[in-house]
Protein backbone atom coordinates (compact mmCIF):
# COMPACT_ATOMS: atom_id res chain seq x y z
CA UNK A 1 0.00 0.00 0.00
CA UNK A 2 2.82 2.18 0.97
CA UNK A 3 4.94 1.01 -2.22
CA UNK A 4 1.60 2.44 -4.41
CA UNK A 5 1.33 6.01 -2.64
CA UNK A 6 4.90 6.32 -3.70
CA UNK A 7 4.85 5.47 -7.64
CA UNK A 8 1.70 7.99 -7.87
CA UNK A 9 3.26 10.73 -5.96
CA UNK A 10 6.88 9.79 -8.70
CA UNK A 11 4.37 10.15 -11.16
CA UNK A 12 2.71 13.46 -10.22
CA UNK A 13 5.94 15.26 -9.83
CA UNK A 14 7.16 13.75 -13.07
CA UNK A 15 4.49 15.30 -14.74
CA UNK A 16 4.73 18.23 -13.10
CA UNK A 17 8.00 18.68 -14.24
CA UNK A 18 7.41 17.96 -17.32
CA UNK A 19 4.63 20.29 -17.57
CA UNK A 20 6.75 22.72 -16.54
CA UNK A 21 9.35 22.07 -19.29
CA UNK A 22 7.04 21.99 -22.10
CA UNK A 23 5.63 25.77 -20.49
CA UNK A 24 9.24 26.88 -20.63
CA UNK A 25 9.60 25.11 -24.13
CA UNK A 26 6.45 26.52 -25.47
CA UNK A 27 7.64 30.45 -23.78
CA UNK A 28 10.98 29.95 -26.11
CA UNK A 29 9.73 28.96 -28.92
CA UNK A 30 7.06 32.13 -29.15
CA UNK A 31 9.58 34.68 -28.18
CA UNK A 32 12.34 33.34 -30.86
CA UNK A 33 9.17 33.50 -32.93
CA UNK A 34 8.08 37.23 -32.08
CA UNK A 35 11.67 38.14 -32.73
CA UNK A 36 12.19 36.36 -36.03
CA UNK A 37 8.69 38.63 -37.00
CA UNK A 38 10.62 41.82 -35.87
CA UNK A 39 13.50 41.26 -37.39
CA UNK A 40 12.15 40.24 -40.70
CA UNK A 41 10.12 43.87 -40.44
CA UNK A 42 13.17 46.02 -39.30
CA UNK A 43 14.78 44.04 -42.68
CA UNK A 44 11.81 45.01 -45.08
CA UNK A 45 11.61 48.74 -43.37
CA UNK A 46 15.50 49.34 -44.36
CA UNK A 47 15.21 47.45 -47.32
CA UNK A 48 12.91 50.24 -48.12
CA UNK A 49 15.61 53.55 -48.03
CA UNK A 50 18.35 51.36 -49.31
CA UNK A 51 16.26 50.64 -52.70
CA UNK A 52 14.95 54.97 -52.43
CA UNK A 53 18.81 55.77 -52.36
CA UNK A 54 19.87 53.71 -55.26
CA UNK A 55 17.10 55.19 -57.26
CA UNK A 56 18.02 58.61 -56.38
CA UNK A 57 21.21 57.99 -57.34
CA UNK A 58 20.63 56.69 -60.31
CA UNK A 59 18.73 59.49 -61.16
CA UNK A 60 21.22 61.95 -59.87
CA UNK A 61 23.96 60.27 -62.21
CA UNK A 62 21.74 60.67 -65.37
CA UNK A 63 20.91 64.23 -64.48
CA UNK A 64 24.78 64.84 -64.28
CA UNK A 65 25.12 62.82 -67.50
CA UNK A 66 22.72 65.54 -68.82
CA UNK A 67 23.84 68.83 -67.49
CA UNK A 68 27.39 67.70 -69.09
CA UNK A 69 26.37 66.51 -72.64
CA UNK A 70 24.18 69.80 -72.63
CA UNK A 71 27.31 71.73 -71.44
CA UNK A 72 29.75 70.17 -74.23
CA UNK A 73 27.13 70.75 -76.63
CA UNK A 74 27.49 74.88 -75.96
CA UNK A 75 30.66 75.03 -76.06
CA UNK A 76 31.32 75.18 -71.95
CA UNK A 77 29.60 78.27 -71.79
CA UNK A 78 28.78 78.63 -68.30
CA UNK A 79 32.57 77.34 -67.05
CA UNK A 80 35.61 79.68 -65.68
CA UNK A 81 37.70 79.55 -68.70
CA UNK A 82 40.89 79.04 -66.50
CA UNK A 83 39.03 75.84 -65.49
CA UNK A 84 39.25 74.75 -68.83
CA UNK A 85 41.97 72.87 -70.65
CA UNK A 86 43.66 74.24 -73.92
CA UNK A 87 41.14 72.02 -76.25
CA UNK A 88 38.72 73.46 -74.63
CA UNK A 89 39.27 77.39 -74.50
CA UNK A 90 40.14 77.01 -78.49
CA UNK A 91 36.46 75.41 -78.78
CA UNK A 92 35.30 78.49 -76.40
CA UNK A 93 37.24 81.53 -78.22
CA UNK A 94 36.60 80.03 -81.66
CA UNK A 95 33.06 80.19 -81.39
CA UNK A 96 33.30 83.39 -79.38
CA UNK A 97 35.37 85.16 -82.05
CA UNK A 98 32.11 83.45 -84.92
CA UNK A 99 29.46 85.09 -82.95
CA UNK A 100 31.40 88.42 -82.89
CA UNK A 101 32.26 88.28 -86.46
CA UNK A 102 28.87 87.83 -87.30
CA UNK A 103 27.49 90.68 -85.38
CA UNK A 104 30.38 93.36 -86.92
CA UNK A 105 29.09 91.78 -90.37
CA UNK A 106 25.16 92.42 -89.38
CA UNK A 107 26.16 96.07 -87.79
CA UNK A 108 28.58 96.67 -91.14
CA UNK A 109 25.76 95.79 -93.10
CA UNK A 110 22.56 97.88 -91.69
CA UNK A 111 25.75 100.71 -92.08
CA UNK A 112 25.89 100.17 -95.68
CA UNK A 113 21.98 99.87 -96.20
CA UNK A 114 21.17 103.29 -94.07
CA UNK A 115 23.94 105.20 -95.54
CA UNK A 116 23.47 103.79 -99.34
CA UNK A 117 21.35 107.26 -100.16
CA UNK A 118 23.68 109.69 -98.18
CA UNK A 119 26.55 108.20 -100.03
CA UNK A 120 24.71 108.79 -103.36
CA UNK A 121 23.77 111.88 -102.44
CA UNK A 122 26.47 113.21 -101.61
CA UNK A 123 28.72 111.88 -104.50
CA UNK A 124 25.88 113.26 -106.71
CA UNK A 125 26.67 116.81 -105.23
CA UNK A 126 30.42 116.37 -105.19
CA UNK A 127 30.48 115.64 -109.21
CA UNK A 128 28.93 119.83 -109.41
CA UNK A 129 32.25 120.64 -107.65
CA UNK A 130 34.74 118.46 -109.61
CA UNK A 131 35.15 121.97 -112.82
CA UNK A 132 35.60 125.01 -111.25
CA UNK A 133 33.07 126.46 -112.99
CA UNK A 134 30.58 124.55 -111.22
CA UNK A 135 31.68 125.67 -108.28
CA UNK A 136 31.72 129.58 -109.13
CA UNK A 137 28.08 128.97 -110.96
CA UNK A 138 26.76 127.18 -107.36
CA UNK A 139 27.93 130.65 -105.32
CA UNK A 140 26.46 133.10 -108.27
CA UNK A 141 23.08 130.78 -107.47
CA UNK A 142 22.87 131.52 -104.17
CA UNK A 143 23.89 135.30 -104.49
CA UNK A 144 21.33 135.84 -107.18
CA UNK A 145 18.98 134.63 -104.96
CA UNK A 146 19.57 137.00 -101.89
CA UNK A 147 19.82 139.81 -104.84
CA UNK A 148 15.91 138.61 -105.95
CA UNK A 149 14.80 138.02 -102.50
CA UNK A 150 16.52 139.94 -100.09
CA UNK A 151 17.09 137.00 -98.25
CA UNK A 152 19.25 137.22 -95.07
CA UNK A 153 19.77 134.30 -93.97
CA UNK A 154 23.07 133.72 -92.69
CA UNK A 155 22.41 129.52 -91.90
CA UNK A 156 21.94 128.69 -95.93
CA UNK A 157 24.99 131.15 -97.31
CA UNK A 158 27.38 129.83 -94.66
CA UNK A 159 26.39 126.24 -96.00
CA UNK A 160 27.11 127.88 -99.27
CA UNK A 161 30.71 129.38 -98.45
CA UNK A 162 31.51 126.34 -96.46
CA UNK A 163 31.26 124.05 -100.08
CA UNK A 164 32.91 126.61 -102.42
CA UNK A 165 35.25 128.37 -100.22
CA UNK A 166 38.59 127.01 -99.21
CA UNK A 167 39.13 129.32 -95.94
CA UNK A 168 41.85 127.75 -94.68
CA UNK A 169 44.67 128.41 -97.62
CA UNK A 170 42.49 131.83 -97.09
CA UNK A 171 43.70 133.02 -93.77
CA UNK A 172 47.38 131.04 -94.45
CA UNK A 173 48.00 133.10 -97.24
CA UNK A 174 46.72 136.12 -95.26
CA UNK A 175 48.19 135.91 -92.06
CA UNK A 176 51.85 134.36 -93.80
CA UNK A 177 54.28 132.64 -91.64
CA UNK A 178 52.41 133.22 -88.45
CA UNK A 179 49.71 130.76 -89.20
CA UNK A 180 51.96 127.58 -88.65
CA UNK A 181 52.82 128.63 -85.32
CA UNK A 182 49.12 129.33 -84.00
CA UNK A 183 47.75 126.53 -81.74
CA UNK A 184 45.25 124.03 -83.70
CA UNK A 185 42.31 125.24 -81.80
CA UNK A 186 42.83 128.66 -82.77
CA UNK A 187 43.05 128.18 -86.42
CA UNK A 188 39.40 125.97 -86.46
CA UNK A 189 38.24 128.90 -84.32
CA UNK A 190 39.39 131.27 -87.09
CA UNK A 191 38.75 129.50 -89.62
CA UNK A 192 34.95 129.19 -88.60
CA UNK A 193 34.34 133.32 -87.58
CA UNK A 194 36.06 134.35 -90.96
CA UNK A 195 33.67 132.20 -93.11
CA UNK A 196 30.92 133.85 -91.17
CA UNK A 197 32.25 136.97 -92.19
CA UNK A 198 32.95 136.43 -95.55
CA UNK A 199 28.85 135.22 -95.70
CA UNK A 200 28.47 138.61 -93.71
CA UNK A 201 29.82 140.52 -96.15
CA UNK A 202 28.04 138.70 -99.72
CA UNK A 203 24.90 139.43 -97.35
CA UNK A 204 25.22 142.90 -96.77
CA UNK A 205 26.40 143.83 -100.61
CA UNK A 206 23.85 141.58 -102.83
CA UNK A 207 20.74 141.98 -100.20
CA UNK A 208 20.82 145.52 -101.28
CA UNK A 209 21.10 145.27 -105.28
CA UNK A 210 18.10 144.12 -107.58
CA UNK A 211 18.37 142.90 -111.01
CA UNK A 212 21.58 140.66 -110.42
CA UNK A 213 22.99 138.62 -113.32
CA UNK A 214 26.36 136.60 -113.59
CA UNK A 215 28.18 135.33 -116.99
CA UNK A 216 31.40 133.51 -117.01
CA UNK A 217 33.59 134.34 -120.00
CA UNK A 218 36.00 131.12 -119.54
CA UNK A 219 38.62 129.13 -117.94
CA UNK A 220 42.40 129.58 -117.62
CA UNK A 221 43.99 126.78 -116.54
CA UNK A 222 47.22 127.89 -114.36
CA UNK A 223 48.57 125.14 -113.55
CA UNK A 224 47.06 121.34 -112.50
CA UNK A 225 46.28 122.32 -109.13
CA UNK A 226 45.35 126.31 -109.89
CA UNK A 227 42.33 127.46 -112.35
CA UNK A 228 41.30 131.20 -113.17
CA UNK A 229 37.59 131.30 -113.98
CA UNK A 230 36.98 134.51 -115.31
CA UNK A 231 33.30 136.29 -114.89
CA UNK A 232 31.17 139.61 -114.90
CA UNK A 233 29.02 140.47 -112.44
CA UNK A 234 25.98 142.37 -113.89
CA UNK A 235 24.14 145.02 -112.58
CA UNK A 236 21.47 147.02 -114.45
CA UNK A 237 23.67 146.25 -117.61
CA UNK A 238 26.42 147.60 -116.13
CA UNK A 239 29.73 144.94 -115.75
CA UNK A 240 31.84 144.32 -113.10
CA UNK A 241 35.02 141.82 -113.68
CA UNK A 242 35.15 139.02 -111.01
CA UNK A 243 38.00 136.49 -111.56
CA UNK A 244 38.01 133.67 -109.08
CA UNK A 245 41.50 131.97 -108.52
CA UNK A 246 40.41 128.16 -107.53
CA UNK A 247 42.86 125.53 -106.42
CA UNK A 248 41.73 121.56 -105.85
CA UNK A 249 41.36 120.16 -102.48
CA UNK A 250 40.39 116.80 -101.76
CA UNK A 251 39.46 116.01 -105.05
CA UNK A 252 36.55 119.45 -104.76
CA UNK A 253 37.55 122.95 -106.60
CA UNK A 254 37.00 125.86 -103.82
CA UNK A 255 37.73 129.47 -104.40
CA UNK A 256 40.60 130.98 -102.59
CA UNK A 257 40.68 134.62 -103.39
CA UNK A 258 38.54 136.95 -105.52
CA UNK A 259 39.87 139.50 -108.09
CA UNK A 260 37.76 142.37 -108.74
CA UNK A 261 38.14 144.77 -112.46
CA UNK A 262 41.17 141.72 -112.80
CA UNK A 263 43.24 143.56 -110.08
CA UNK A 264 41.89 144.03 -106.63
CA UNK A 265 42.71 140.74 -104.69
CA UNK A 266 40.60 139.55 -101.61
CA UNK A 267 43.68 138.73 -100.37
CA UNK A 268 45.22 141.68 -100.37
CA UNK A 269 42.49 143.63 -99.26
CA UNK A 270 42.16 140.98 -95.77
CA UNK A 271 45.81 141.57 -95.85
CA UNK A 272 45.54 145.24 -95.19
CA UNK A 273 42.26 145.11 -92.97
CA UNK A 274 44.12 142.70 -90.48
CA UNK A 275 47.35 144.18 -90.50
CA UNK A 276 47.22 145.39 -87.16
CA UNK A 277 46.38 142.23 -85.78
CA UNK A 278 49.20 140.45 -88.20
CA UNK A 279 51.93 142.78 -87.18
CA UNK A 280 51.07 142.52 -83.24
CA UNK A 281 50.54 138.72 -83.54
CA UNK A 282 47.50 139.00 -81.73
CA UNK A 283 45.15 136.63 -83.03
CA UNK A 284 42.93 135.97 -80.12
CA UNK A 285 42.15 139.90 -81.00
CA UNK A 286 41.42 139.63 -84.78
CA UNK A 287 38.64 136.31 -83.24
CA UNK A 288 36.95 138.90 -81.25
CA UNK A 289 36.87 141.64 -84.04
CA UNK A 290 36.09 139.22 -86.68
CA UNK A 291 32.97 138.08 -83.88
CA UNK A 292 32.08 141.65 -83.16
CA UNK A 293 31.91 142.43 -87.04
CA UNK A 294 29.71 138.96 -87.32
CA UNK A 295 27.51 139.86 -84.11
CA UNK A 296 26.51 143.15 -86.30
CA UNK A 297 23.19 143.37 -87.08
CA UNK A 298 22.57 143.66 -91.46
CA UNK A 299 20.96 147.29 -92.02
């Protein structure tokens, strides 16, 4: 009976125990379970970035790929030209050096096209001034014309006197030696006041005569640079002799002096008006009386 109670109470504890095993058995298999579940989800969640990176990337290197076959295409243009090798800056300056080219040769040619009818104009109006009698009949035009219409206006006879007057060898001729050793501003500056008064001067004489008529009688050729057109100023049928000496400049006959009857010289009549100022050397004074004369108002 004894021997009996034993074996059962072996038995209970034996299963016991083993109850208790298979608890602790069952308790490590779920947690090695729950972990293999979180592992597997912490691998799929950085799976995740991994496979966003690589695509970024990839899209990062074909952007690049772009930017760089765009780049090469334009020549480099937006790279620091000491960045670039020697291949390189040739490919740059060459195509620099195409695009300036063809600008000059657009600008060059909108030059040509707007000044096509200038340039024809104005060789048209040269050709009048290319026999020295074209240039005496242009002056005896314009002086008939303030004769028949009293016209004073100074603006269109200095245009005039400007195109058949050669002032310059004028005033050298008048003031002698002297002139070469006047400062370049003061010759322009006398240059410009004494072809306002010689357009002061045709003003005041033909503005006050009617019934003017010119006829040239003919050429003398002096020599290949010097002409003598010989003409008569007529007045109420009444003659007066007015020889112009002409010389050539830039390719253009101008007038240079004036010989009235054949004897009285322009020259030597400026000569002896300015003397005073030619013999003092005081050309800044001959300006201001040449201005004061030109300031004058025509009566």
């Amino acid at each position: 009976m004894d021997f009996k109670k034993k074996n059962n109470s072996k038995k209970k504890i034996f299963n016991i125990i083993g109850l208790i095993l298979l608890l602790i058995a069952i308790i490590i298999l779920s947690e090695s379970g729950f972990n293999f579940i979180n592992n597997s989800e912490n691998d799929n969640e950085k799976s995740i970035p991994l496979s966003q990176l690589q695509k970024k990337s990839n899209l990062n290197e074909e952007k690049e790929s772009f930017e760089y076959k765009k780049k090469k295409n334009s020549a480099f243009p937006n790279k620091d030209l000491n960045s670039l090798n020697s291949n390189e800056k040739d490919i740059v300056n060459t195509n620099a050096k195409k695009n300036e080219n063809i600008e000059k040769s657009e600008v060059k040619k909108k030059i040509n096209t707007l000044s096509l009818d200038f340039e024809s104009k104005k060789s048209d109006s040269l050709k009048a001034f290319e026999d020295p009698i074209m240039t005496v009949n242009f002056l005896h035009e314009e002086l008939k014309k303030i004769s028949s219409t009293n016209d004073t206006d100074l603006k269109n006879l200095l245009n005039v006197i400007n195109r058949t007057y050669d002032a310059e060898k004028m005033l050298k001729m008048i003031i002698g030696k002297d002139w070469e050793n006047q400062e370049i501003e003061k010759k322009e500056e006398l240059i410009i006041v004494f072809k306002k008064y010689i357009s002061k001067n045709y003003l005041k004489r033909f503005s006050k005569i009617d019934d003017v008529s010119f006829r040239n009688e003919k050429k003398e050729k002096i020599s290949s640079e010097l002409f003598l057109v010989r003409s008569n100023l007529i007045i109420k049928q009444e003659k007066i002799s007015m020889d112009y000496l002409l010389s050539i400049k830039n390719n253009v006959w101008k007038i240079f002096d004036v010989l009235l009857d054949g004897s009285i010289s322009e020259i030597a009549t400026k000569k002896s008006e300015f003397r005073i100022f030619i013999k003092e050397k005081e050309i800044d004074s001959l300006i201001d009386a040449l201005k004061k004369f030109n300031s004058q108002v025509l009566s």
